[in-house]
N, C-alpha and C. Protein backbone atom coordinates (compact mmCIF):
# COMPACT_ATOMS: atom_id res chain seq x y z
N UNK A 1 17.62 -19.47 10.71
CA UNK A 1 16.79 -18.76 11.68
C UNK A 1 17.26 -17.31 11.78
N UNK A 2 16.32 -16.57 11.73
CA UNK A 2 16.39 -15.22 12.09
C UNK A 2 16.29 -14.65 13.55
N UNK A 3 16.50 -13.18 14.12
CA UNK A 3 16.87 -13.04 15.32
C UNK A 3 15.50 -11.58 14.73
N UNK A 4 14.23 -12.23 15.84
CA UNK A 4 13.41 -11.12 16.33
C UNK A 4 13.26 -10.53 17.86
N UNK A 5 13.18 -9.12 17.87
CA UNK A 5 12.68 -8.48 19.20
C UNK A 5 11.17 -8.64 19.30
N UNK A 6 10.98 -8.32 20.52
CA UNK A 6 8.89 -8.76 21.13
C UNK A 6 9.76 -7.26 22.08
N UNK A 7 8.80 -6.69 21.89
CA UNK A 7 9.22 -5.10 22.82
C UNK A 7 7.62 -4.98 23.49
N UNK A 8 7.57 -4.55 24.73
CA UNK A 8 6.09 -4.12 25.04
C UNK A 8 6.50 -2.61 25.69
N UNK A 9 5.54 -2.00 25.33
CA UNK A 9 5.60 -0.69 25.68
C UNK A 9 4.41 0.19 26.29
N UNK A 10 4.80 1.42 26.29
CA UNK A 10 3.08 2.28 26.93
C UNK A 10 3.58 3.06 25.63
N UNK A 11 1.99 3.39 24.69
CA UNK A 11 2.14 4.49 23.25
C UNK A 11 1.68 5.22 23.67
N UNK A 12 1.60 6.37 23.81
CA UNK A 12 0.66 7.67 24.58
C UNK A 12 -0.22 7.92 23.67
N UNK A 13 -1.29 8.54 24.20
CA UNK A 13 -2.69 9.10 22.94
C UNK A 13 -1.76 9.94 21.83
N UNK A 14 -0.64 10.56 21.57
CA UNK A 14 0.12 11.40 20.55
C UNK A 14 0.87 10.48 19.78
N UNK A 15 0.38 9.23 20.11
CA UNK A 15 1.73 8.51 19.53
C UNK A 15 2.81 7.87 19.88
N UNK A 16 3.55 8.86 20.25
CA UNK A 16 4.94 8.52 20.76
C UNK A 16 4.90 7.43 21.51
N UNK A 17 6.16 6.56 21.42
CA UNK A 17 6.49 5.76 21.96
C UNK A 17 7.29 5.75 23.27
N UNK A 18 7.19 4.83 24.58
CA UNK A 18 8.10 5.16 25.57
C UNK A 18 8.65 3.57 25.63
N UNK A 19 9.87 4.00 26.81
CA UNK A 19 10.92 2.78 26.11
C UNK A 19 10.33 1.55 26.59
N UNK A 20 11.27 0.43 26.48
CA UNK A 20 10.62 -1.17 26.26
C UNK A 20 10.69 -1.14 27.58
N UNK A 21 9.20 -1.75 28.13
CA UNK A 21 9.07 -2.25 29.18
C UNK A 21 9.39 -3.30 29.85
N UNK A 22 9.42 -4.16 28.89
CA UNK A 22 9.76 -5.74 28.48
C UNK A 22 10.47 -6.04 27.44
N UNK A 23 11.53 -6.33 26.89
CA UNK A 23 12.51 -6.57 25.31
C UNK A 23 12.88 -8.68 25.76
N UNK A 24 12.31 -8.96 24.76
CA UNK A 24 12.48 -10.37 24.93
C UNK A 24 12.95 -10.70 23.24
N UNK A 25 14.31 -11.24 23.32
CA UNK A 25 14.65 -11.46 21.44
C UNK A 25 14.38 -13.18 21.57
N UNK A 26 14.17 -13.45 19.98
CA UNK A 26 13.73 -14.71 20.10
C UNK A 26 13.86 -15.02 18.22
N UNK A 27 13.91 -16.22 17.84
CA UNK A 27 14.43 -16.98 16.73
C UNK A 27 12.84 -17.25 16.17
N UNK A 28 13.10 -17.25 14.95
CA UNK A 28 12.16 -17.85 14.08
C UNK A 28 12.57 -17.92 12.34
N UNK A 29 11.72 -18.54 11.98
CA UNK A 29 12.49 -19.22 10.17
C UNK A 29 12.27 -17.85 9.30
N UNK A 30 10.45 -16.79 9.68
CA UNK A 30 10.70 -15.29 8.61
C UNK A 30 9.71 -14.92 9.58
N UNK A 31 8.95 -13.82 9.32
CA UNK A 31 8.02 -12.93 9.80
C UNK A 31 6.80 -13.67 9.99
N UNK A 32 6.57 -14.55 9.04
CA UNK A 32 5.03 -15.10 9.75
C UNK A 32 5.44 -15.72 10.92
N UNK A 33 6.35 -16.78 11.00
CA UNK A 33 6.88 -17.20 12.06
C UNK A 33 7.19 -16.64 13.12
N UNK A 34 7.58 -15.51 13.16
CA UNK A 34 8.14 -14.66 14.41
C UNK A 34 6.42 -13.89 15.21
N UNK A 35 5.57 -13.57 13.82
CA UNK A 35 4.50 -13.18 14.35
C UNK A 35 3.74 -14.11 15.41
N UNK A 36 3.45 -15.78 14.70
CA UNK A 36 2.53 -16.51 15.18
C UNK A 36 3.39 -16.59 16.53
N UNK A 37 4.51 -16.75 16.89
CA UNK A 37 5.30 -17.14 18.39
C UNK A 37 5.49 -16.19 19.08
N UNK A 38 5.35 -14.43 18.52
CA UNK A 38 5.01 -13.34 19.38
C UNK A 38 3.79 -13.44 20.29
N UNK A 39 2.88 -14.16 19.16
CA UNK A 39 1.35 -13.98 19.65
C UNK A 39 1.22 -15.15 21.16
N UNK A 40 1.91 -15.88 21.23
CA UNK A 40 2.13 -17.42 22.12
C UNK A 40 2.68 -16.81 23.31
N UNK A 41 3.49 -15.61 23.64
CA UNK A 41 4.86 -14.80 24.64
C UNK A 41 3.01 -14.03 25.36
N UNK A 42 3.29 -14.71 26.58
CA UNK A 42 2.06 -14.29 28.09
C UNK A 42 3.13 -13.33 28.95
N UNK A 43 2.19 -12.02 29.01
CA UNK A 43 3.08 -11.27 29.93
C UNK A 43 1.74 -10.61 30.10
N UNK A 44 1.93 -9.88 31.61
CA UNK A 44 1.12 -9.36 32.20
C UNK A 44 0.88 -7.56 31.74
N UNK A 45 0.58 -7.32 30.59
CA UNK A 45 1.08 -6.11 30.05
C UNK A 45 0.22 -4.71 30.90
N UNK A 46 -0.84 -4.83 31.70
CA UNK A 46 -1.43 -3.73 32.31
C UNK A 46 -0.36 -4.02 34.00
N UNK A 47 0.05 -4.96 34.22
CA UNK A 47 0.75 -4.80 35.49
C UNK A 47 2.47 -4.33 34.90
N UNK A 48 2.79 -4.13 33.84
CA UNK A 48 4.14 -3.86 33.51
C UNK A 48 3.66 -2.29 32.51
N UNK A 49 2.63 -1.72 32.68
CA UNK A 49 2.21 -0.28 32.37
C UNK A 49 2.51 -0.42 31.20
N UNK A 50 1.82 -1.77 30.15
CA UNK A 50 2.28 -1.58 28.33
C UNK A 50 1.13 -1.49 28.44
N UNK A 51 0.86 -0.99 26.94
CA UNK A 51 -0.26 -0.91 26.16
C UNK A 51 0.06 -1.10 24.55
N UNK A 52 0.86 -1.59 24.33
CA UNK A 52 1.28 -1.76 23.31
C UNK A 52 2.41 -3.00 23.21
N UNK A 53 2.38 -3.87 22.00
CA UNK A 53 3.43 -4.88 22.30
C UNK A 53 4.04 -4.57 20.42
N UNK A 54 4.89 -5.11 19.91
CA UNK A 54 5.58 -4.61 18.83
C UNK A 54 6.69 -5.89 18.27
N UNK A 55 6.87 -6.37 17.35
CA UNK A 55 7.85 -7.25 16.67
C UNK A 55 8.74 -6.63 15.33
N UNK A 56 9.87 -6.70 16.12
CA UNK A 56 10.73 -5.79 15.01
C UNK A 56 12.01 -6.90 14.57
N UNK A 57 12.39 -6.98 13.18
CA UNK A 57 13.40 -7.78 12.82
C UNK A 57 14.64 -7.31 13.22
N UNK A 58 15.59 -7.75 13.16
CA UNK A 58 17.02 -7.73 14.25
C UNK A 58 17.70 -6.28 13.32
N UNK A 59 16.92 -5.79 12.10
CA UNK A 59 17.46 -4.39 11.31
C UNK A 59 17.14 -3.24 11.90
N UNK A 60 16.22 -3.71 12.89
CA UNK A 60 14.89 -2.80 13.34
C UNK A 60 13.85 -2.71 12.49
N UNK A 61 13.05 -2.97 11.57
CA UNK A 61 12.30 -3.00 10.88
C UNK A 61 11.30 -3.43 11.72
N UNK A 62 9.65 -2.86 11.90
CA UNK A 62 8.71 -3.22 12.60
C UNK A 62 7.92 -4.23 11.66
N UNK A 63 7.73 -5.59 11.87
CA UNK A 63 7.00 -6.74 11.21
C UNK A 63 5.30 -6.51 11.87
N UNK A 64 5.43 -6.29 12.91
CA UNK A 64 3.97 -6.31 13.60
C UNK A 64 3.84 -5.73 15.03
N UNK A 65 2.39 -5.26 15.15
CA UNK A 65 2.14 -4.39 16.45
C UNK A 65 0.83 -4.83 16.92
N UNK A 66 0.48 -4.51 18.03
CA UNK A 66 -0.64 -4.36 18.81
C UNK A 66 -1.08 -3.45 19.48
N UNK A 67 -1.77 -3.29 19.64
CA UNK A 67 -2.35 -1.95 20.11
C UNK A 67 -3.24 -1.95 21.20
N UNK A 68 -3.64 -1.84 22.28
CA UNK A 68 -4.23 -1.99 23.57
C UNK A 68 -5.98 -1.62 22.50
N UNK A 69 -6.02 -0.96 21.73
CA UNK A 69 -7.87 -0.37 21.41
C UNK A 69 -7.48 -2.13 20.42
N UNK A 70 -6.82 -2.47 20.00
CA UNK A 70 -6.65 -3.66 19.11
C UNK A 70 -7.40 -5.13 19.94
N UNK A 71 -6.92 -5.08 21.18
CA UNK A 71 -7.15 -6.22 21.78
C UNK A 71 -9.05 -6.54 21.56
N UNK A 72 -8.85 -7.61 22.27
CA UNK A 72 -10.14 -8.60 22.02
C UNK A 72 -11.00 -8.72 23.39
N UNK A 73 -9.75 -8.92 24.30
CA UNK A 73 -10.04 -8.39 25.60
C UNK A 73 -9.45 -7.75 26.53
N UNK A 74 -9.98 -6.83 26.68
CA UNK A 74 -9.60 -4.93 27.14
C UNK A 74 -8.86 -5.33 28.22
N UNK A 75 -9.04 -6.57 28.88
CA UNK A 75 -8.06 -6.46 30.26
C UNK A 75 -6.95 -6.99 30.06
N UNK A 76 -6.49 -7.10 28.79
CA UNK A 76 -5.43 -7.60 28.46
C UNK A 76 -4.38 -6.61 28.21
């Protein structure tokens, strides 16, 4: 098992990133794995001011992101 971060954040319209709002590390067997059990992690991301959520391997390497224009439903 590998050691992934789930980071949620606010990305500003420029980009930039501001720091983790939420940092939750968590185990999985590789990257698909860490993705599908990122996607499962319920957090209230407009009441914790994210707009963005992010999965990075324990090197820091970013495996996967989300993006608030990404979502499916906007109140999410």
């Amino acid at each position: 098992m590998r050691t992934y971060i789930f980071r949620a954040i606010r990305r500003e319209p420029d980009g930039m990133l501001g720091p983790d709002l939420h940092r939750q590390a968590f185990e999985a067997k590789d990257d698909s794995e860490a993705v599908a059990a990122a996607k499962q992690i319920d957090l209230d991301l407009p009441g914790l001011g994210a707009n963005a959520v992010y999965v990075s391997a324990q090197d820091g390497r970013a495996i996967w992101s989300l993006h608030v224009q990404d979502f499916v439903d906007p109140s999410l």
